[in-house]
Protein backbone atom coordinates (compact mmCIF):
# COMPACT_ATOMS: atom_id res chain seq x y z
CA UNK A 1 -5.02 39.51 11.26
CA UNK A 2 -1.36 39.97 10.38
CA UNK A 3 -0.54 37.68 13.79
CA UNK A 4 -2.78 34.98 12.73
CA UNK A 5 -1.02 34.85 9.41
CA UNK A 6 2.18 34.18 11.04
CA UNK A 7 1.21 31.37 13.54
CA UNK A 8 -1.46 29.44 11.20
CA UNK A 9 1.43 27.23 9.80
CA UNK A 10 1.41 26.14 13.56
CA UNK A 11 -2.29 26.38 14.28
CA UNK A 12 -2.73 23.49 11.53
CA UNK A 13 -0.96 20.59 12.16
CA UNK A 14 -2.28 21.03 16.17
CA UNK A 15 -5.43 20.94 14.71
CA UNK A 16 -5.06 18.03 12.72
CA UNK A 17 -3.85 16.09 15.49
CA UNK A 18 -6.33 17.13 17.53
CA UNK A 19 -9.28 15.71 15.12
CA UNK A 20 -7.63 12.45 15.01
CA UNK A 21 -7.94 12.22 18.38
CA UNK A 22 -11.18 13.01 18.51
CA UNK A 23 -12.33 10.91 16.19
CA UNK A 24 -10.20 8.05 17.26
CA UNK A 25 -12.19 8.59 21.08
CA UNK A 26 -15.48 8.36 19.19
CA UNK A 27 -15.89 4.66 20.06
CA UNK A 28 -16.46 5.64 23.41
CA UNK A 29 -19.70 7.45 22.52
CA UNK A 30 -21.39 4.23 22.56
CA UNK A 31 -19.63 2.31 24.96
CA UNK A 32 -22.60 2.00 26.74
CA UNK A 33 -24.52 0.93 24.22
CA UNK A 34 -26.64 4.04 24.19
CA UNK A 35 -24.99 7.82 23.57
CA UNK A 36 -22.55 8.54 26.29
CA UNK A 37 -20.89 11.80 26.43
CA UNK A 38 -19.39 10.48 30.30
CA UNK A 39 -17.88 8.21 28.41
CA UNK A 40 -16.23 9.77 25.27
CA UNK A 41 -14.89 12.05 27.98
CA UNK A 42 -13.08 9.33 29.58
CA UNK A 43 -12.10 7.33 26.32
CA UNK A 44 -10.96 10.93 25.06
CA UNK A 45 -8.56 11.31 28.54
CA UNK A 46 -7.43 7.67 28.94
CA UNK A 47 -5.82 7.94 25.21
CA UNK A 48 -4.43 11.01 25.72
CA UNK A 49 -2.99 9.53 28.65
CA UNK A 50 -1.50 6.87 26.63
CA UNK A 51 -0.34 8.80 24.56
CA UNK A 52 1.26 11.27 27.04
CA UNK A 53 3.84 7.88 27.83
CA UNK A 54 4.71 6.39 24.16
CA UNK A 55 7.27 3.95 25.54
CA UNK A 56 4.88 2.29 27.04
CA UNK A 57 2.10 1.69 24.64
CA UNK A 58 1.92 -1.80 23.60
CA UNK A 59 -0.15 -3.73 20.97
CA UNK A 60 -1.60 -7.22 21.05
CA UNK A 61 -1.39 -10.25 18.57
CA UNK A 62 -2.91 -13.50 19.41
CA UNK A 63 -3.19 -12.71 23.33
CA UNK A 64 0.21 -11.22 23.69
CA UNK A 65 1.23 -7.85 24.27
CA UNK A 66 4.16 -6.78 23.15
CA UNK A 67 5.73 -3.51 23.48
CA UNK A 68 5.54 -0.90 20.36
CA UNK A 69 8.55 1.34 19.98
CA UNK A 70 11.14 -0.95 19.87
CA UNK A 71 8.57 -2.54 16.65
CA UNK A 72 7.33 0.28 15.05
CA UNK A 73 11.21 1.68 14.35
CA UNK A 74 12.03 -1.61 13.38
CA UNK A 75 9.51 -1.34 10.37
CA UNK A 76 10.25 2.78 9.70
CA UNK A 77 13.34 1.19 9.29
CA UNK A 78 12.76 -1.42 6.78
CA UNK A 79 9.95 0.78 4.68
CA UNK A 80 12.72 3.89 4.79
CA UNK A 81 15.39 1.31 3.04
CA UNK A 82 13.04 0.19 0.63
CA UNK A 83 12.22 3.72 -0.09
CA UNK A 84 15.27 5.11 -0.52
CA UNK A 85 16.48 1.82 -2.64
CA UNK A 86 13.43 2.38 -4.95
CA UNK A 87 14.84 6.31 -5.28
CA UNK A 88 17.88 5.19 -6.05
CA UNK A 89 16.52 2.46 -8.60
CA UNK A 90 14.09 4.79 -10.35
CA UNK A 91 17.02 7.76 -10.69
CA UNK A 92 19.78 5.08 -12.17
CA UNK A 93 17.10 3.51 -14.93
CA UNK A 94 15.94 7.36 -15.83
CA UNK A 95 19.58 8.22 -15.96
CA UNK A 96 20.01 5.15 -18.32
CA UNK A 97 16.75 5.95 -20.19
CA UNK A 98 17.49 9.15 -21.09
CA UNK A 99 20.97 8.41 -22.09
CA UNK A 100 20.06 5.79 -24.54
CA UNK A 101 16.95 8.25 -25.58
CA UNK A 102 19.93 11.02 -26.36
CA UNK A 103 22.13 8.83 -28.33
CA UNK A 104 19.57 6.62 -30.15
CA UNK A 105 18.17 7.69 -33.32
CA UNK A 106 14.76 8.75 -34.15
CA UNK A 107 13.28 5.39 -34.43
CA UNK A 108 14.54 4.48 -30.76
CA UNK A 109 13.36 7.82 -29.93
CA UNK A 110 9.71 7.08 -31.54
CA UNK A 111 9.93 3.48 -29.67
CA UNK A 112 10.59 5.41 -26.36
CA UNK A 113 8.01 7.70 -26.87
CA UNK A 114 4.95 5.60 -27.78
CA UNK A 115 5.64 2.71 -24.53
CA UNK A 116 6.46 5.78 -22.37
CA UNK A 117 2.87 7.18 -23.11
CA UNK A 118 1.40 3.76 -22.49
CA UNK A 119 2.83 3.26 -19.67
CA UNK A 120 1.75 6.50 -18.66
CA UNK A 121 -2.04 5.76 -19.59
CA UNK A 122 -1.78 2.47 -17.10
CA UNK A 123 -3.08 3.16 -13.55
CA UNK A 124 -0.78 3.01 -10.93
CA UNK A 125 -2.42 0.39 -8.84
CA UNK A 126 -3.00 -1.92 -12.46
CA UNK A 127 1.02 -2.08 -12.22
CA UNK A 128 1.14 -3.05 -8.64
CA UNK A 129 -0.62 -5.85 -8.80
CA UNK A 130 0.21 -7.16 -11.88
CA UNK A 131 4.17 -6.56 -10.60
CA UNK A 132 3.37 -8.74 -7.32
CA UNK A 133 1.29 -11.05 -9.38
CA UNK A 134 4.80 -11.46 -11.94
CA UNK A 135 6.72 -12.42 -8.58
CA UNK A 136 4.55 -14.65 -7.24
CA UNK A 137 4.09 -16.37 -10.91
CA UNK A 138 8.13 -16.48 -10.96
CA UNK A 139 8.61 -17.42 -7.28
CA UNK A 140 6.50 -20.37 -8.03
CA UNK A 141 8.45 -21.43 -11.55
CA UNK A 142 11.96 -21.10 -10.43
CA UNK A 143 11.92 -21.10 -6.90
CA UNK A 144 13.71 -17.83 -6.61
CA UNK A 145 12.13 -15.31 -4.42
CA UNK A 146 12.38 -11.58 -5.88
CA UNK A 147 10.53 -9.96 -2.53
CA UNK A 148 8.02 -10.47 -0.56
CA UNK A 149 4.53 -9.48 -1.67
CA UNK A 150 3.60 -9.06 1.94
CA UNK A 151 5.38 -10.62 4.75
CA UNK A 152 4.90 -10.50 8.80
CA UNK A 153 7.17 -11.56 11.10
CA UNK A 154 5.68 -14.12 13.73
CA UNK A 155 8.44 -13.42 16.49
């Protein structure tokens, strides 16, 4: 019992992976139009043989494969900047916050207080939209792009 203990952190993730994968095979259970088991089998083995060679897995748009790796780090890339920038953002306006909050006076304070718990009550995705709905409203009276509400790049 003590053994399993020790190992489970390691028995986990391998079987996590191992149900995506057999989920992500189950479209081969009907292949056939009818309940195949033959060929789940082989849907199961061809991805894992994919995925046994990642450099060459490839993905199509509009009839045109293009390879993934070179793509996909490209984009971990980009969404790892914007992470870290919005890290960095969020740290220097709670720094600021809570400097003016310990130097104001207790009407400030009250002030702080009472937006902070509304914008507390406000559900996360209520901001997100209405934040990309302000940029696309301000994009469209000045011109001025703040960032892209979505974006792909066609090349």
């Amino acid at each position: 019992m003590n053994v399993m203990k020790r190992f489970a952190w390691l028995l986990e993730p391998v079987l996590i992976i191992a149900g995506i994968l057999l989920v992500s095979a189950g479209s081969g259970l009907f292949e056939t139009q009818s309940l195949s088991f033959a060929s789940y089998g082989q849907t199961f083995l061809g991805m894992w043989g994919d995925l046994s060679h990642p450099f060459d897995l490839v993905y199509t748009i509009t009839q045109t494969e293009r390879p993934l790796f070179p793509v996909i780090l490209l984009a971990l890339w980009s969404s790892m900047r914007i992470l870290f920038l919005a890290i960095a953002i969020s740290l220097g306006a709670s720094l600021i916050l809570l400097i003016i909050y310990t130097v104001s006076g207790r009407i400030v304070k009250n002030a702080i207080k009472s937006i902070a718990a509304v914008l507390e009550s406000v559900p996360d995705i209520f901001v997100i939209a209405t934040l990309q709905l302000f940029i696309i409203w301000f994009f469209k009276k000045t011109g001025i792009l703040l960032g892209d509400v979505a974006s792909l790049d066609p090349n």
